[in-house]
N, C-alpha and C. Protein backbone atom coordinates (compact mmCIF):
# COMPACT_ATOMS: atom_id res chain seq x y z
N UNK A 1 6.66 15.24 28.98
CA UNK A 1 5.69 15.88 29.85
C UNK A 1 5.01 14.80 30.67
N UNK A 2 5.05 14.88 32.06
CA UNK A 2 4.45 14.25 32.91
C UNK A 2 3.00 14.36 33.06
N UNK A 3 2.27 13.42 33.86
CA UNK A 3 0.68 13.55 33.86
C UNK A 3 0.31 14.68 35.03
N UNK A 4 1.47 15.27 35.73
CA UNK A 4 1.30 16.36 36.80
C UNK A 4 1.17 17.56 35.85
N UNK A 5 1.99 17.78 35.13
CA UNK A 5 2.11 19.07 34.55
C UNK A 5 1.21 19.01 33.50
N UNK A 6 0.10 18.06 32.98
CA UNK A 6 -0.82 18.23 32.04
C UNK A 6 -1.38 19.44 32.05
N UNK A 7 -2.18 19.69 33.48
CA UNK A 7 -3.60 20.69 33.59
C UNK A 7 -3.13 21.62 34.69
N UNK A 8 -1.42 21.85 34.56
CA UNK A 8 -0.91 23.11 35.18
C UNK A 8 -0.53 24.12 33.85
N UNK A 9 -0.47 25.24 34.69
CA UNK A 9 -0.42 26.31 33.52
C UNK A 9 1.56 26.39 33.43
N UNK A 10 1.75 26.44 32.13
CA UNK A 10 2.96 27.00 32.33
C UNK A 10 3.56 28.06 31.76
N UNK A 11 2.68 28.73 31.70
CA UNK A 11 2.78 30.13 31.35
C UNK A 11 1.74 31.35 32.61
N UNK A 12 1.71 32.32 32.50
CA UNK A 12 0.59 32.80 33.45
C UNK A 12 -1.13 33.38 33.07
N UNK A 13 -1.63 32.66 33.64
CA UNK A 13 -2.79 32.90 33.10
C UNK A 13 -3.15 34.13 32.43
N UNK A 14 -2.67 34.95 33.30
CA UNK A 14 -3.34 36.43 32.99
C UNK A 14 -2.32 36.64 31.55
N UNK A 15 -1.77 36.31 31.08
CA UNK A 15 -0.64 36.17 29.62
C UNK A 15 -1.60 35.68 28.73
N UNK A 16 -1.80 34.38 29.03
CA UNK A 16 -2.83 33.68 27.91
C UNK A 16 -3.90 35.22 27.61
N UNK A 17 -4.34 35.38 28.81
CA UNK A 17 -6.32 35.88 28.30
C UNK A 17 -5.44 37.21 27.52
N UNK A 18 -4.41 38.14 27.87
CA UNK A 18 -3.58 39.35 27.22
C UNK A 18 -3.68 38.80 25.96
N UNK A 19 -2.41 37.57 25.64
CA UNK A 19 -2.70 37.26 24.20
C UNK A 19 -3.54 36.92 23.45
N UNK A 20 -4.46 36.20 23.79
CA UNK A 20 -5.57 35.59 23.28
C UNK A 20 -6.80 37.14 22.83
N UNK A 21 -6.83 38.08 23.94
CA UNK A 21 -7.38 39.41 23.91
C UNK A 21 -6.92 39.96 22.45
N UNK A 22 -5.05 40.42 22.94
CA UNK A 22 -5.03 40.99 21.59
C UNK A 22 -5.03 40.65 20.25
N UNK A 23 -4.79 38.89 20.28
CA UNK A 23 -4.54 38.55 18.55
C UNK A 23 -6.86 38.53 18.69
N UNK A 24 -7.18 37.90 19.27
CA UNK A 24 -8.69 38.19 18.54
C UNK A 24 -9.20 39.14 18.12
N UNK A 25 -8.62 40.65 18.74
CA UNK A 25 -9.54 42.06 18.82
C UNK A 25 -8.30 42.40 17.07
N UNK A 26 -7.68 41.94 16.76
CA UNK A 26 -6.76 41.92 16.06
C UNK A 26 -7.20 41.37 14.28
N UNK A 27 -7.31 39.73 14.71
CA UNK A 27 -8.15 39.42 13.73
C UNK A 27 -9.92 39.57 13.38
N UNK A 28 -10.06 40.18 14.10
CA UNK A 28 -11.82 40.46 14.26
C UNK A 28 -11.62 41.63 13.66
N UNK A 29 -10.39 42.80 13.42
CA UNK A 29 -10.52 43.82 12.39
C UNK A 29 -10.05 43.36 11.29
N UNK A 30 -9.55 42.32 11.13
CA UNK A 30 -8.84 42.17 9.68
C UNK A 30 -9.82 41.20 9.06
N UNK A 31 -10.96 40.84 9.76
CA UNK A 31 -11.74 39.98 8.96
C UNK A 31 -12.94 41.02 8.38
N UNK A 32 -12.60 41.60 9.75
CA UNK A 32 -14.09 42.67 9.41
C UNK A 32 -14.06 43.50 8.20
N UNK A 33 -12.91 44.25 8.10
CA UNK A 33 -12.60 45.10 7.05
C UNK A 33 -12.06 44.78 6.06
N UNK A 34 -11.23 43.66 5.98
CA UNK A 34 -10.58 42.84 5.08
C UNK A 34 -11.10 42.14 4.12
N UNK A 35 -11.58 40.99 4.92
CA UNK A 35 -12.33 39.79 4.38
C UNK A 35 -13.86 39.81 4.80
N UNK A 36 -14.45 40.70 3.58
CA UNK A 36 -16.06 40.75 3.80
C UNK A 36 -16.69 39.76 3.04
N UNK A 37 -16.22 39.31 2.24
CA UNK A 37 -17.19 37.85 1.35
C UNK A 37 -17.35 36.83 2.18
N UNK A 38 -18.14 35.94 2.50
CA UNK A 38 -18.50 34.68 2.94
C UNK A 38 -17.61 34.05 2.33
N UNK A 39 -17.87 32.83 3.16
CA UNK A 39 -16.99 31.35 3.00
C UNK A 39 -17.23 30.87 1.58
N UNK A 40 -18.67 31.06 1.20
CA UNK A 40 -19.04 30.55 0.18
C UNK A 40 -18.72 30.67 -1.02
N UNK A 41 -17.75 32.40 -1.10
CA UNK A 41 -17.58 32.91 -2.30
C UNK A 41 -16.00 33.28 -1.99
N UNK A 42 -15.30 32.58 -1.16
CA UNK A 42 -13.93 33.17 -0.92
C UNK A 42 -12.97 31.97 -2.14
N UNK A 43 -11.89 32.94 -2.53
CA UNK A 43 -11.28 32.42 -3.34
C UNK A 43 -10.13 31.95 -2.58
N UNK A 44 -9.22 31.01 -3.71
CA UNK A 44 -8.05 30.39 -2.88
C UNK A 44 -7.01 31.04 -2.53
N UNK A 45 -6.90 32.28 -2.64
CA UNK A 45 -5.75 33.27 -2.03
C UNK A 45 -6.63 33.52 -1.05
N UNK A 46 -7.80 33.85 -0.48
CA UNK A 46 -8.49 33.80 0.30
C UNK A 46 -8.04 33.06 1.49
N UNK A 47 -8.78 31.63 0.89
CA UNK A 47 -8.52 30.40 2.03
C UNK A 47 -7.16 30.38 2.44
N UNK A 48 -6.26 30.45 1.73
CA UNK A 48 -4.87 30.50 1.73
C UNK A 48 -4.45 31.54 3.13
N UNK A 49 -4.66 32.81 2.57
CA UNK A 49 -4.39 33.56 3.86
C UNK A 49 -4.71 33.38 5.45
N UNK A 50 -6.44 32.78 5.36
CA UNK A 50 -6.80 32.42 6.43
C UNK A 50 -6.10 31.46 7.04
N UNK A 51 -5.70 30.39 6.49
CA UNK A 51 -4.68 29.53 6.52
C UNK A 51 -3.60 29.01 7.57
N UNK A 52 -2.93 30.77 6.36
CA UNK A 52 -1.87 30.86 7.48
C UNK A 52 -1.54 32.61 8.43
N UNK A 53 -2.84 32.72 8.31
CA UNK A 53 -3.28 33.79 9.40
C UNK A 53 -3.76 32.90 10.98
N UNK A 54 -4.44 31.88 10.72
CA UNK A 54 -4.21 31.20 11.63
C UNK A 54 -3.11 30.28 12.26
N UNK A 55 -2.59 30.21 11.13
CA UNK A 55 -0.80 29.08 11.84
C UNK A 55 0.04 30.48 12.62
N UNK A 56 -0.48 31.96 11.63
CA UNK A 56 0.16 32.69 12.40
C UNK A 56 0.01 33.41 13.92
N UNK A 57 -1.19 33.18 13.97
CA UNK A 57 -2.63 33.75 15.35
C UNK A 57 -1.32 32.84 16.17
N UNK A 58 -1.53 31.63 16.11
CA UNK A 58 -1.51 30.66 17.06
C UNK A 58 0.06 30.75 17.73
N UNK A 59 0.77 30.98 17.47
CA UNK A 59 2.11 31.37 17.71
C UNK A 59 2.13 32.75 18.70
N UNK A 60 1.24 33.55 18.42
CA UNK A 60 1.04 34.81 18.95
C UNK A 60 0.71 34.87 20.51
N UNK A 61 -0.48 34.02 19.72
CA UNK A 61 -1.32 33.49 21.00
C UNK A 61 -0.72 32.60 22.48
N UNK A 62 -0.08 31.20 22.01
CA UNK A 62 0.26 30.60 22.58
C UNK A 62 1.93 30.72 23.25
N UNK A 63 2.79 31.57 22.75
CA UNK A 63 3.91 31.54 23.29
C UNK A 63 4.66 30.55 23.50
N UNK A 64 4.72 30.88 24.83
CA UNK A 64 5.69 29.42 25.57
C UNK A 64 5.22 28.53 26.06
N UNK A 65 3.57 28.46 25.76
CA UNK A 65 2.36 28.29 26.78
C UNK A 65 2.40 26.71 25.39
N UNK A 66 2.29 25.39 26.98
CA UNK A 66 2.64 24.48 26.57
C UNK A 66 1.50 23.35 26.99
N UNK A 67 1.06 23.60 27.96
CA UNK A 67 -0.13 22.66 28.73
C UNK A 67 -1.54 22.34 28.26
N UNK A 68 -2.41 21.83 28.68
CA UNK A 68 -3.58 21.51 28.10
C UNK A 68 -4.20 22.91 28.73
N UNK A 69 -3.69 22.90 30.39
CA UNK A 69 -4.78 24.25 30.47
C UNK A 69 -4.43 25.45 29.76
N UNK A 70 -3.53 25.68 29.50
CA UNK A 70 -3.39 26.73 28.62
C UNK A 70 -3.85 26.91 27.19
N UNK A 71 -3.96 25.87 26.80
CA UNK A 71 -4.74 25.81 25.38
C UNK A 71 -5.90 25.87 25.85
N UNK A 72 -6.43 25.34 26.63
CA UNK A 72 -8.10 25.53 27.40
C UNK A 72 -8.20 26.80 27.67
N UNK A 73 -7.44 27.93 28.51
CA UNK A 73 -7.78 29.25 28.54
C UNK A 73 -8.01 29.88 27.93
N UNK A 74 -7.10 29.76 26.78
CA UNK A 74 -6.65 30.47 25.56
C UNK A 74 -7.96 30.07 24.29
N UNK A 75 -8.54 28.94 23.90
CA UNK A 75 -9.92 28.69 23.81
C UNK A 75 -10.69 29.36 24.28
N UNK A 76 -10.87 29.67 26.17
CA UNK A 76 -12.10 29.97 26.50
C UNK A 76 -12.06 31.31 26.55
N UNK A 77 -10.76 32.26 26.43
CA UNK A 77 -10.91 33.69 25.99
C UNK A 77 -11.39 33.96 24.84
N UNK A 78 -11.21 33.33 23.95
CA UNK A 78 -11.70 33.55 22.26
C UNK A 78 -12.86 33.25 22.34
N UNK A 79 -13.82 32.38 23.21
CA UNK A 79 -14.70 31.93 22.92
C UNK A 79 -15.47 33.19 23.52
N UNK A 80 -14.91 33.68 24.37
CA UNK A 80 -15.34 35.15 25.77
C UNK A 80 -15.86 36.10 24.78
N UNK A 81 -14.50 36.12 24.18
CA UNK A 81 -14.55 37.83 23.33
C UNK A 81 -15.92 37.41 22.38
N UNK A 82 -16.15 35.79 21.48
CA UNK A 82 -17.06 36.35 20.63
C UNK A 82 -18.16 36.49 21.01
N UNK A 83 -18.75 35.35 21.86
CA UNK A 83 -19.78 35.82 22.96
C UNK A 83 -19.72 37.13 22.47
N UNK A 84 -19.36 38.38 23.59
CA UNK A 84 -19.00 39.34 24.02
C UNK A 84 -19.73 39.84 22.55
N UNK A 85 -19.10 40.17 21.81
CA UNK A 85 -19.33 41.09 20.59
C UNK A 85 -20.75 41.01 20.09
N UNK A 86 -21.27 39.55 19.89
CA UNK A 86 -22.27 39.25 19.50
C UNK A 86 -23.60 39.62 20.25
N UNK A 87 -23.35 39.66 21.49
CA UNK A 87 -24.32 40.20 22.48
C UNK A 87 -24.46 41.80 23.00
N UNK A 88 -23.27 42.06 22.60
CA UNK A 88 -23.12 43.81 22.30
C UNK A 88 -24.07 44.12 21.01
N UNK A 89 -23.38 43.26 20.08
CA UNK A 89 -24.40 43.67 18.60
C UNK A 89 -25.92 43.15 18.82
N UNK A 90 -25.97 42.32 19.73
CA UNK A 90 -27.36 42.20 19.68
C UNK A 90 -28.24 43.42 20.80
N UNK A 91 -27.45 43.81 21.95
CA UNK A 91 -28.32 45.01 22.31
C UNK A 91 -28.25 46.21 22.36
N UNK A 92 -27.37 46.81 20.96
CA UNK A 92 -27.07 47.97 20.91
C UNK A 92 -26.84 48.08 19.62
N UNK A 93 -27.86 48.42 18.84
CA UNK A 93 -27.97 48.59 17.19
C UNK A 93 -26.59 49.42 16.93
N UNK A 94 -26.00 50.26 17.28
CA UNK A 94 -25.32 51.13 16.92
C UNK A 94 -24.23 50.35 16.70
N UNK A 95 -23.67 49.43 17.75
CA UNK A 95 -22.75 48.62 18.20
C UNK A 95 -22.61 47.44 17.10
N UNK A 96 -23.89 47.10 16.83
CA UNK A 96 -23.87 45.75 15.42
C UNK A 96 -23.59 47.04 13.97
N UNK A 97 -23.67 48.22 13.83
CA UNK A 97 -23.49 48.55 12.85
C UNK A 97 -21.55 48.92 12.77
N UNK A 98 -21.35 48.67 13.81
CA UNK A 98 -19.95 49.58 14.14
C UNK A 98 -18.98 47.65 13.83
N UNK A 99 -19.74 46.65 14.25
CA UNK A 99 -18.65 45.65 14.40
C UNK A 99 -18.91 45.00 13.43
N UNK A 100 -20.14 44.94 13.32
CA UNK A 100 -20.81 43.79 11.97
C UNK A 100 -21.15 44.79 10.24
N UNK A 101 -21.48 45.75 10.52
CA UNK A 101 -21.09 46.61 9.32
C UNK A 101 -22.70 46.41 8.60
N UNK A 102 -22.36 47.42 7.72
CA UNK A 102 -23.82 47.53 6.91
C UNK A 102 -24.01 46.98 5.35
N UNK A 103 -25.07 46.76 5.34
CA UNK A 103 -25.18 45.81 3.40
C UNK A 103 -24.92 47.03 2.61
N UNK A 104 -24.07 46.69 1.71
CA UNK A 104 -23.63 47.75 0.34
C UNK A 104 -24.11 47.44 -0.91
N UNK A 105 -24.76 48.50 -1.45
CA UNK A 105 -25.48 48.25 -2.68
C UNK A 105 -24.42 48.25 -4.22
N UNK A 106 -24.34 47.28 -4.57
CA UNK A 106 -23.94 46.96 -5.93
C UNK A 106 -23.97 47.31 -7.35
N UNK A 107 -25.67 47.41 -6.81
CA UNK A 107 -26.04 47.60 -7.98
C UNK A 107 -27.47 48.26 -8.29
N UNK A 108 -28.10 49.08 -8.83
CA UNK A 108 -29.07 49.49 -8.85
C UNK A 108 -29.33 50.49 -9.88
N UNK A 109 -30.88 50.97 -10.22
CA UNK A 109 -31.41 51.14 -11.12
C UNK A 109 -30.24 51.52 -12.59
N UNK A 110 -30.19 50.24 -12.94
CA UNK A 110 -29.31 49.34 -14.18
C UNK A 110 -27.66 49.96 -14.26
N UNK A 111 -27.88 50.20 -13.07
CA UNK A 111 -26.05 50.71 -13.09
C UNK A 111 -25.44 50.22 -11.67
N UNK A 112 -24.01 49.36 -12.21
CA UNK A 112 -22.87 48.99 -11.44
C UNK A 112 -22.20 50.13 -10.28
N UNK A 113 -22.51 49.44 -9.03
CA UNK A 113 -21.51 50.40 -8.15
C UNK A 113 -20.23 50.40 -8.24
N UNK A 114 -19.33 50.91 -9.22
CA UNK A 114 -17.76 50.71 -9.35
C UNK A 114 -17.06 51.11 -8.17
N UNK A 115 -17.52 51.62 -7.58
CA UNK A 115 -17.05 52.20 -6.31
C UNK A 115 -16.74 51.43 -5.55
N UNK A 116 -17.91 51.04 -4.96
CA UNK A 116 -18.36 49.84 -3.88
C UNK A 116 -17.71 48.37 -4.44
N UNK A 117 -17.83 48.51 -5.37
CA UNK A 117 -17.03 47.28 -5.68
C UNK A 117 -16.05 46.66 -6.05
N UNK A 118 -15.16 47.91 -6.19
CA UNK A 118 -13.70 48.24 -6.28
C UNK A 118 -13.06 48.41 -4.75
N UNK A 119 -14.01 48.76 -4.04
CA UNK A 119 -13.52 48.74 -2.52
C UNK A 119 -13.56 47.31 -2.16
N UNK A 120 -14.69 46.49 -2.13
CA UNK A 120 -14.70 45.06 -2.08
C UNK A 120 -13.83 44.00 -2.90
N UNK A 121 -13.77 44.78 -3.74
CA UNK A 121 -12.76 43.70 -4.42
C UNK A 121 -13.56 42.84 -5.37
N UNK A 122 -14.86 43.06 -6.16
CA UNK A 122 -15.82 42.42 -6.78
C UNK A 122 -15.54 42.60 -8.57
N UNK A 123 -15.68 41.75 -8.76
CA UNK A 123 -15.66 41.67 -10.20
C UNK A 123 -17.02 41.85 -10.87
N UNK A 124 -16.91 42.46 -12.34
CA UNK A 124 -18.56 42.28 -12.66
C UNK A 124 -18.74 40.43 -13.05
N UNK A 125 -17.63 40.10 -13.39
CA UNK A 125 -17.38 38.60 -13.73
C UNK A 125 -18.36 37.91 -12.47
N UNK A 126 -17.54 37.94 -11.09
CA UNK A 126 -18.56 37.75 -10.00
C UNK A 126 -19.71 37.50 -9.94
N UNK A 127 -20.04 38.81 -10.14
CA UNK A 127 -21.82 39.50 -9.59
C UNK A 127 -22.58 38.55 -11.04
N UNK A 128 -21.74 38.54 -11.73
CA UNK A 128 -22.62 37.65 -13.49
C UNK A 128 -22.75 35.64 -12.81
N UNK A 129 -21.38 35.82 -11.57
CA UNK A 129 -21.63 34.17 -11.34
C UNK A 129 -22.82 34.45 -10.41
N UNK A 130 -22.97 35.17 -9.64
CA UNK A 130 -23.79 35.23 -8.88
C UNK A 130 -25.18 35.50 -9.10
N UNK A 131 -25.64 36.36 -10.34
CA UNK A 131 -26.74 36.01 -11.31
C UNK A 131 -27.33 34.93 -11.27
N UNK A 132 -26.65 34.03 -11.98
CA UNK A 132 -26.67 32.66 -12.68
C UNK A 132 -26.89 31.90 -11.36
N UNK A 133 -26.24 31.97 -10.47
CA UNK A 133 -26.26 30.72 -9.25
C UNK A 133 -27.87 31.25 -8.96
N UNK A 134 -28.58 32.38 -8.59
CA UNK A 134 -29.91 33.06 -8.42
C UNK A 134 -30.54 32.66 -9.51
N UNK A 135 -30.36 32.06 -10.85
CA UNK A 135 -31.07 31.97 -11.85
C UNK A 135 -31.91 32.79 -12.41
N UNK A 136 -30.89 34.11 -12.70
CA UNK A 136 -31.14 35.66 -13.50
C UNK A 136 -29.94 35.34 -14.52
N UNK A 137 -30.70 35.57 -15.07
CA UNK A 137 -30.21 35.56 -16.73
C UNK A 137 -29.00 36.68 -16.99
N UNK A 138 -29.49 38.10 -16.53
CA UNK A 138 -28.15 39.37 -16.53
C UNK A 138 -29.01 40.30 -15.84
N UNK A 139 -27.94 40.94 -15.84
CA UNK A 139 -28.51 42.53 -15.03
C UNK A 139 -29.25 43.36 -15.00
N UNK A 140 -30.18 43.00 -17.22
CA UNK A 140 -31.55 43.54 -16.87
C UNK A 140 -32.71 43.06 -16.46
N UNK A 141 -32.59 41.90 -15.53
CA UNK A 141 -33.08 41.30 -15.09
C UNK A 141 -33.61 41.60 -13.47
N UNK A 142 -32.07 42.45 -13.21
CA UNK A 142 -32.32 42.85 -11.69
C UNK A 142 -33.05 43.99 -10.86
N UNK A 143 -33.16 44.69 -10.42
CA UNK A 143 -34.01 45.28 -9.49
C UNK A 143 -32.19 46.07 -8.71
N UNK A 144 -31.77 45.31 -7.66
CA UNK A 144 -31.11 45.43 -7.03
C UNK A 144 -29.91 44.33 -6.62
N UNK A 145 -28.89 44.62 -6.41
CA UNK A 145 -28.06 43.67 -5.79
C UNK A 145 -27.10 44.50 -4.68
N UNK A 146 -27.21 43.20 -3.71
CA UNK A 146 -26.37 43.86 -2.58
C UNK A 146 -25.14 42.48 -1.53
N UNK A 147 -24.26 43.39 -1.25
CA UNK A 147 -23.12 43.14 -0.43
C UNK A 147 -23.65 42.82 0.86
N UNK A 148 -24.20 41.85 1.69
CA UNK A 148 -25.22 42.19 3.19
C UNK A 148 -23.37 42.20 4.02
N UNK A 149 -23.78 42.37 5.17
CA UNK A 149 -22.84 42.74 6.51
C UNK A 149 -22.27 41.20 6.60
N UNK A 150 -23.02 40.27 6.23
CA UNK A 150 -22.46 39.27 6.70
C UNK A 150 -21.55 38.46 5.81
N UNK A 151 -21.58 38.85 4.58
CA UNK A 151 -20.80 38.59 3.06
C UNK A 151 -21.45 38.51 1.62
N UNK A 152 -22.67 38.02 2.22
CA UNK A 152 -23.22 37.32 0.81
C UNK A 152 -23.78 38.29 0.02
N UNK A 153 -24.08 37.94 -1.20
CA UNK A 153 -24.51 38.72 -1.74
C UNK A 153 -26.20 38.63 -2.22
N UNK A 154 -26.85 39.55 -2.13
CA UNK A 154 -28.39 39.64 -2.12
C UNK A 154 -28.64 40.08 -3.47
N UNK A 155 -29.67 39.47 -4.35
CA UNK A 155 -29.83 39.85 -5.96
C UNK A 155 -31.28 39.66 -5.54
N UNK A 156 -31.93 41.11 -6.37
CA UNK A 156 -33.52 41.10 -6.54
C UNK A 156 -33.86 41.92 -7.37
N UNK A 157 -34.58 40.60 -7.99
CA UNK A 157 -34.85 40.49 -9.39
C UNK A 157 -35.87 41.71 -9.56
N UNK A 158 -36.39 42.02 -10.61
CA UNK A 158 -37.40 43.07 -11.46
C UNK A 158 -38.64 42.49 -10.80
N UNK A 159 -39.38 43.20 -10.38
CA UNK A 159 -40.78 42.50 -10.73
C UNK A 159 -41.41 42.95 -11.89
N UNK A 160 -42.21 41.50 -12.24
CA UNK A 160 -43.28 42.17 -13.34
C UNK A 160 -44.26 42.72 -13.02
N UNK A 161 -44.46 43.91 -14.54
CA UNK A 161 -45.24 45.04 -14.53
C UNK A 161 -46.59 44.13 -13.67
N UNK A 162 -47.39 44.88 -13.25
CA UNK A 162 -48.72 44.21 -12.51
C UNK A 162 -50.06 44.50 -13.90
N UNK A 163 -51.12 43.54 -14.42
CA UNK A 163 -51.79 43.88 -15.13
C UNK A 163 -52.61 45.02 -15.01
């Protein structure tokens, strides 16, 4: 590759922003609905997939598309779309509940959501590490625990009786 054809496209632009469009609107449902735990609590089949969900994105994405500007477009569409979403969810409540999703309750007055957490994919093993990392002893300890929109998980504790 010559220093002419660096920052020419060799593919067509309007291709890049198509692909780049559909693998993001693509993986933005499979993270959304898929992969709801945070980074913090993702396991190694987890990381793994992401992995090579991205070795696989990128193939999708990029084609035949060989140049710097094309990796630059193809960047600045992804970077478009999240913009985009994030500023939708920020001025249209309805819109952050539809892309970003709502906190799911776990757990409450001293009983396990099997439901909810069989849909998530949660172990009570889990929610017991997640106790402990909060420094709650067990579950009659808790009040509430929850799934928030963004992965993590929210634990609140009992309060004590008031004199």
């Amino acid at each position: 590759m010559d220093g002419s054809t660096l920052f020419a496209f060799s593919v067509s632009p309007w291709e890049l922003v198509l692909r780049g469009t559909l693998i993001y609107v693509f993986l933005f449902l499979v993270f959304r609905f898929v992969l709801r735990r945070d980074a913090g609590s993702i396991g190694l089949s987890d990381f793994l997939f992401v992995v090579l969900i991205g070795d696989a994105a990128q193939n999708g994405m990029i084609g035949e598309a060989t140049s710097s500007a094309d990796s630059m477009l193809l960047i600045a569409t992804l970077v478009g779309w999240n913009v985009l979403l994030n500023y939708l969810a920020y001025r249209w409540p309805g819109f952050e509940r539809l892309a970003m999703g709502q906190r799911l309750c776990l757990f409450r007055s001293g009983q396990l959501n099997r439901r909810a957490m069989r849909r998530e994919l949660i172990t009570t093993e889990e929610l017991k590490q997640t106790l402990h990392r909060e420094g709650v002893r067990g579950f009659d300890e808790v009040d509430l625990i929850y799934l928030e929109a963004s992965g993590e998980v929210t634990v609140i504790p009992k309060q004590p009786p008031s004199p």
